[in-house]
N, C-alpha and C. Protein backbone atom coordinates (compact mmCIF):
# COMPACT_ATOMS: atom_id res chain seq x y z
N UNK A 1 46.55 -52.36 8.43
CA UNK A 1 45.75 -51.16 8.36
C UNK A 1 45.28 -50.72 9.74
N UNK A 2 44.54 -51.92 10.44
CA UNK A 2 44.18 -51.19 11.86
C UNK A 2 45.46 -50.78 12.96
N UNK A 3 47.10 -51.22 12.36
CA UNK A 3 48.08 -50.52 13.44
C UNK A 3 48.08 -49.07 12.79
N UNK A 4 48.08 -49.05 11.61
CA UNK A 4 48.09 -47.65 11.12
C UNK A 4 46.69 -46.61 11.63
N UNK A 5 45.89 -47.67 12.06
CA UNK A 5 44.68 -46.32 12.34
C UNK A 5 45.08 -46.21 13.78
N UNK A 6 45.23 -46.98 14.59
CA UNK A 6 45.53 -47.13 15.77
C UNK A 6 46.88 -45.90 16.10
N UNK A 7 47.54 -46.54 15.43
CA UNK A 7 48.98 -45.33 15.88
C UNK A 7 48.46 -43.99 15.49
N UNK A 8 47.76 -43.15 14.19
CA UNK A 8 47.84 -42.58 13.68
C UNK A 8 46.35 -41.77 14.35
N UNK A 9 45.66 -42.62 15.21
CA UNK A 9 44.45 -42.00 15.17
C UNK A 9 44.38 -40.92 15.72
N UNK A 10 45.02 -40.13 16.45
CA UNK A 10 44.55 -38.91 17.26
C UNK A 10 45.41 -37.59 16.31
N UNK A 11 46.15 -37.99 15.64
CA UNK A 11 46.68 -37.16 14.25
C UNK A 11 45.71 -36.99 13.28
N UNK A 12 45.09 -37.63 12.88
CA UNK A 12 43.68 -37.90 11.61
C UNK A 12 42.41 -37.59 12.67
N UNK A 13 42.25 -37.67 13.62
CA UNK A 13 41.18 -36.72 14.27
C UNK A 13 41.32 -34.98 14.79
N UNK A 14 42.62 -34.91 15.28
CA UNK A 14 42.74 -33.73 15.19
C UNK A 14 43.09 -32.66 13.99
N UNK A 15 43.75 -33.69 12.87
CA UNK A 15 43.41 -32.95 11.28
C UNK A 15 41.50 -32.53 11.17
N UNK A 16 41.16 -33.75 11.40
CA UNK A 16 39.87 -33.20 10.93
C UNK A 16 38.86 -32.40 12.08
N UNK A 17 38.97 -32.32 13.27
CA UNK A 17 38.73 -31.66 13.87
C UNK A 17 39.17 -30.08 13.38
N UNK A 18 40.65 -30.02 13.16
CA UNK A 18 41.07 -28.29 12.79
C UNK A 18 40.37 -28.02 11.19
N UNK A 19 40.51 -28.80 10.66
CA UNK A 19 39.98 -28.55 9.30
C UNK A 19 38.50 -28.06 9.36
N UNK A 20 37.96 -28.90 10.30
CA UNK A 20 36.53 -28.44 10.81
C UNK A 20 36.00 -26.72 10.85
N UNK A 21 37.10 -26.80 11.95
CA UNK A 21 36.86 -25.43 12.59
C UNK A 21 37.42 -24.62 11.96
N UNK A 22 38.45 -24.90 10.92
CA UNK A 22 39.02 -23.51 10.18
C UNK A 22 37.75 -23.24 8.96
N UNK A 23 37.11 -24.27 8.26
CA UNK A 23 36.20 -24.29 7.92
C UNK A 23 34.91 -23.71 8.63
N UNK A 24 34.36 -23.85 10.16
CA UNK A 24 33.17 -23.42 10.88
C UNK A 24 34.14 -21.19 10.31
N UNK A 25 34.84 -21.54 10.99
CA UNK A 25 35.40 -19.68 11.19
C UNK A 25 35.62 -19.05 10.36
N UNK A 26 36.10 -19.72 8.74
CA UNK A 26 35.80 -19.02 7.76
C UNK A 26 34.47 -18.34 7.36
N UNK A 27 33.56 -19.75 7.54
CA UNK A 27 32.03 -19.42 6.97
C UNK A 27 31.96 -17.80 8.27
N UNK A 28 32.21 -18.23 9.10
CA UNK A 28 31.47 -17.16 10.09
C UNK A 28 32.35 -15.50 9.65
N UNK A 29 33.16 -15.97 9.72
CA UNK A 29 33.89 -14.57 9.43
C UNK A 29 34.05 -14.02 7.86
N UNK A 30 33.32 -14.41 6.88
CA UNK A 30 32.56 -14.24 5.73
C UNK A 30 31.74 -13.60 5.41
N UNK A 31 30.69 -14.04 6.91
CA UNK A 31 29.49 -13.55 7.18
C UNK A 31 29.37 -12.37 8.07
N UNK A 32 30.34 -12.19 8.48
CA UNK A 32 30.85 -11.13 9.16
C UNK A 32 30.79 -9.95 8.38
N UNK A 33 32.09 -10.20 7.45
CA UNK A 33 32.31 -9.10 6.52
C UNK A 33 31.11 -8.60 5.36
N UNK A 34 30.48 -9.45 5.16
CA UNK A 34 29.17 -9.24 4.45
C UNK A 34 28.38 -8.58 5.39
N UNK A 35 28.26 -8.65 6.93
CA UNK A 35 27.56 -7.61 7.43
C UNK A 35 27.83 -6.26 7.41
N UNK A 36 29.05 -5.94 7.61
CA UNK A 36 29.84 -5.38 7.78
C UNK A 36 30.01 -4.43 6.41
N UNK A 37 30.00 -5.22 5.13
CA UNK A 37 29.72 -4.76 3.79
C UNK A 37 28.29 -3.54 3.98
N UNK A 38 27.62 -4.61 4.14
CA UNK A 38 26.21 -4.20 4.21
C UNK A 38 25.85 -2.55 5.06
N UNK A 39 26.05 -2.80 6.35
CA UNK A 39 26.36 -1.78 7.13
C UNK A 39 27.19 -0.69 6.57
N UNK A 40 28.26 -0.90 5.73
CA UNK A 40 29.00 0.21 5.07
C UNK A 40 27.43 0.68 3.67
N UNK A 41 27.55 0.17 2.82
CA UNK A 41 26.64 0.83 2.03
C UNK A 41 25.25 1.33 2.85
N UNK A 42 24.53 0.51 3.95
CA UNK A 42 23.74 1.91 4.27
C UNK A 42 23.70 3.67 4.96
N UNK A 43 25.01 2.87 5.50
CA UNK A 43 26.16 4.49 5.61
C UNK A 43 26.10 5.27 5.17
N UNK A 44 26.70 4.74 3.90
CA UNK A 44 26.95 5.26 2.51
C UNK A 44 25.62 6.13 1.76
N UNK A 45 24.81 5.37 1.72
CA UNK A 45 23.40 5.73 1.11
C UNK A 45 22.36 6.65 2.30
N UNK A 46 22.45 6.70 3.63
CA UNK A 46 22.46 7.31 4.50
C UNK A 46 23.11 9.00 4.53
N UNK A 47 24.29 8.96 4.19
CA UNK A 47 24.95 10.76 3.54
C UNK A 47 24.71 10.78 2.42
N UNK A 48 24.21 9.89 1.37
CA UNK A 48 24.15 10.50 0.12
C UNK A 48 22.83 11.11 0.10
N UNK A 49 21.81 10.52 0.71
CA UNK A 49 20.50 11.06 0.96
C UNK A 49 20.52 12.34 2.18
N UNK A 50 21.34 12.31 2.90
CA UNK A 50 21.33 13.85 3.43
C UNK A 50 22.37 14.89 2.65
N UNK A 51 23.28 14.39 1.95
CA UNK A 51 23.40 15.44 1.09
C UNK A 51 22.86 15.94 -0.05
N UNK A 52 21.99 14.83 -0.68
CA UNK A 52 20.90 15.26 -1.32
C UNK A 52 19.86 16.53 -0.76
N UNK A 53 19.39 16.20 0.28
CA UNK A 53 18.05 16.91 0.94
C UNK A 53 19.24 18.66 1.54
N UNK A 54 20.54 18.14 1.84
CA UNK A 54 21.30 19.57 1.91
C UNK A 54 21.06 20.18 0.71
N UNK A 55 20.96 19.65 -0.48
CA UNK A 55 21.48 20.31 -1.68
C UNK A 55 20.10 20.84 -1.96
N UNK A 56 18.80 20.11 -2.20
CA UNK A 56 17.81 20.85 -2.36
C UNK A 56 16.95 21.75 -1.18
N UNK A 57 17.26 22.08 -0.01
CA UNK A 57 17.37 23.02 0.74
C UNK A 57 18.11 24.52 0.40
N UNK A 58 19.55 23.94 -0.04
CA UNK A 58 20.20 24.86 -0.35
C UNK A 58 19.83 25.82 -2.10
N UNK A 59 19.57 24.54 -2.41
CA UNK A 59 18.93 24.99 -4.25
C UNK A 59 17.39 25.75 -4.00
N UNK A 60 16.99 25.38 -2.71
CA UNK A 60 15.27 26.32 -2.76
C UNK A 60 15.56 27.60 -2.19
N UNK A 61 16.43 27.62 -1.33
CA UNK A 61 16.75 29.23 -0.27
C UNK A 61 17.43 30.35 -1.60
N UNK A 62 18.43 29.33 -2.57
CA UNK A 62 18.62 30.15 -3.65
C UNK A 62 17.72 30.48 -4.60
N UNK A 63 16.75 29.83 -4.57
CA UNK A 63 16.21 29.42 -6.01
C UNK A 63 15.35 30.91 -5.56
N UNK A 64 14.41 31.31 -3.98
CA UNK A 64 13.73 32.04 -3.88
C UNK A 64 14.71 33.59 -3.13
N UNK A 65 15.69 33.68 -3.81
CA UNK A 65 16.30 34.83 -3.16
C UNK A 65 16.57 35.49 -4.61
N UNK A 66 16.84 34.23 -5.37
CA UNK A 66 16.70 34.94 -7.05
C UNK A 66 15.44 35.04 -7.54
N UNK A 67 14.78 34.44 -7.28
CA UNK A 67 13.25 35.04 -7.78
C UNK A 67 12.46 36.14 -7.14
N UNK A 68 12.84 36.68 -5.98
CA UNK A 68 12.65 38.40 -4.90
C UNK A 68 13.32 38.64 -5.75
N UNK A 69 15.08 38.55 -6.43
CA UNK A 69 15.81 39.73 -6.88
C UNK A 69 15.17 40.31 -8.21
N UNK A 70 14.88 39.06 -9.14
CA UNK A 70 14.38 39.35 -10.17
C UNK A 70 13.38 40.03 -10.56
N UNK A 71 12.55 39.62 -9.49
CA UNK A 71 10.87 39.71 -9.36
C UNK A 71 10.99 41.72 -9.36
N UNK A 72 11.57 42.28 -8.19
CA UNK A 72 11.78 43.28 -7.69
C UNK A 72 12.74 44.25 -8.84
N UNK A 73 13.87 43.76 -9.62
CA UNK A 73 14.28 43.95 -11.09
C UNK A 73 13.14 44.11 -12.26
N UNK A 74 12.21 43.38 -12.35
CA UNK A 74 10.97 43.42 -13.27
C UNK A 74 10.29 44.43 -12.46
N UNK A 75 9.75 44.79 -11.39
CA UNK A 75 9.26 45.86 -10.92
C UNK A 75 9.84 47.43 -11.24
N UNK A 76 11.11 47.25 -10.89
CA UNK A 76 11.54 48.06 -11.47
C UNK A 76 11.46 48.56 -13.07
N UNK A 77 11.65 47.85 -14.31
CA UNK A 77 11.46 47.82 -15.35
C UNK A 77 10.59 48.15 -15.24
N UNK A 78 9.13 47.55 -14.69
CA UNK A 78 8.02 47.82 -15.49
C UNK A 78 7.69 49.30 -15.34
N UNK A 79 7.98 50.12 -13.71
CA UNK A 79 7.96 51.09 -13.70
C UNK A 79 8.46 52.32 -14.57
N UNK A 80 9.48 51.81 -15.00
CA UNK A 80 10.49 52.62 -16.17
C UNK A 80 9.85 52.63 -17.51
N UNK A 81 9.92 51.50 -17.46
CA UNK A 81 8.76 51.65 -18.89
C UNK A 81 7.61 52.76 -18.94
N UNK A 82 6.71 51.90 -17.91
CA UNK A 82 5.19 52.62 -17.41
C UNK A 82 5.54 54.81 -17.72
N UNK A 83 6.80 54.87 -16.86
CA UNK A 83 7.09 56.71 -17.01
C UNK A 83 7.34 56.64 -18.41
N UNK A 84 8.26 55.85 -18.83
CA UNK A 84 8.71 56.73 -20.52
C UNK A 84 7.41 56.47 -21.58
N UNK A 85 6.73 55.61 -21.31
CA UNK A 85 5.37 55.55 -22.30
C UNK A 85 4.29 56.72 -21.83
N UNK A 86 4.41 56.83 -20.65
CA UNK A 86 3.68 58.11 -20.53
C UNK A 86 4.15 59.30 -20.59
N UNK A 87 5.60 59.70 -20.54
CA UNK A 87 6.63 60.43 -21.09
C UNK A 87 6.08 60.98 -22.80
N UNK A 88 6.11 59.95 -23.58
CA UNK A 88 6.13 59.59 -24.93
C UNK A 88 4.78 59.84 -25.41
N UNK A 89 4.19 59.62 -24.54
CA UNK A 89 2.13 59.89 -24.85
C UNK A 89 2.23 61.54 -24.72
N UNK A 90 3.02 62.14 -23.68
CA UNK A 90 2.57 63.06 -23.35
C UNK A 90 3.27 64.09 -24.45
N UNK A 91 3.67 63.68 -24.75
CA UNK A 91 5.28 63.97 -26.11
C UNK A 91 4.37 64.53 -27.30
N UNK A 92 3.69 63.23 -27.46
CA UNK A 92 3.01 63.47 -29.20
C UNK A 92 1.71 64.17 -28.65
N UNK A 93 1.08 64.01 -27.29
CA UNK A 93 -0.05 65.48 -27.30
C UNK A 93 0.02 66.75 -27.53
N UNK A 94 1.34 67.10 -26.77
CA UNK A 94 1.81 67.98 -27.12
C UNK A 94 2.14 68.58 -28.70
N UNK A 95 2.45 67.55 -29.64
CA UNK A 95 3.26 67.53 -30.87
C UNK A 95 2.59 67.32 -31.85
N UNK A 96 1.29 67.31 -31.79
CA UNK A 96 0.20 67.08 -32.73
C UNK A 96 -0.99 68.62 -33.25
């Protein structure tokens, strides 16, 4: 047994030496990609939150260009109304 460790020894140390280190560089480069993961989803969540805040920017500039149009549409109406009811008042004074 000890010619076999003897002959064999710098073969069975440098196995376990590489085994070592393919083992140390996996763990590390694991940990890598998990940063790397990581860093991608706050990216990610980074444009989804500015395209959020685009979208409700863009949903308020609309939201208040339709409420002037409308607003200014009901003005109108009410005015139309306001003449033909006094149109209509002035109708049956006459007609009575």
């Amino acid at each position: 047994m000890n010619d076999f460790l003897r002959e064999y020894l710098p073969q069975i140390l440098t196995l376990g030496a590489g085994a070592g280190a393919w083992g140390y560089e996996r763990n590390k480069r694991n940990q890598e990609i998990k940063k790397a993961e990581t860093s991608n989803h706050k990216d990610i969540m980074e444009l989804y939150q500015a395209a959020l805040d685009d979208l409700k920017t863009r949903y308020d500039a609309n939201l208040k260009e339709l409420e002037a149009k409308y607003d200014l549409k009901f003005k109108e109406m009410e005015a139309r109304y306001n003449r033909l009811k006094k149109a209509f008042e002035d109708y049956k004074k006459k007609h009575q």
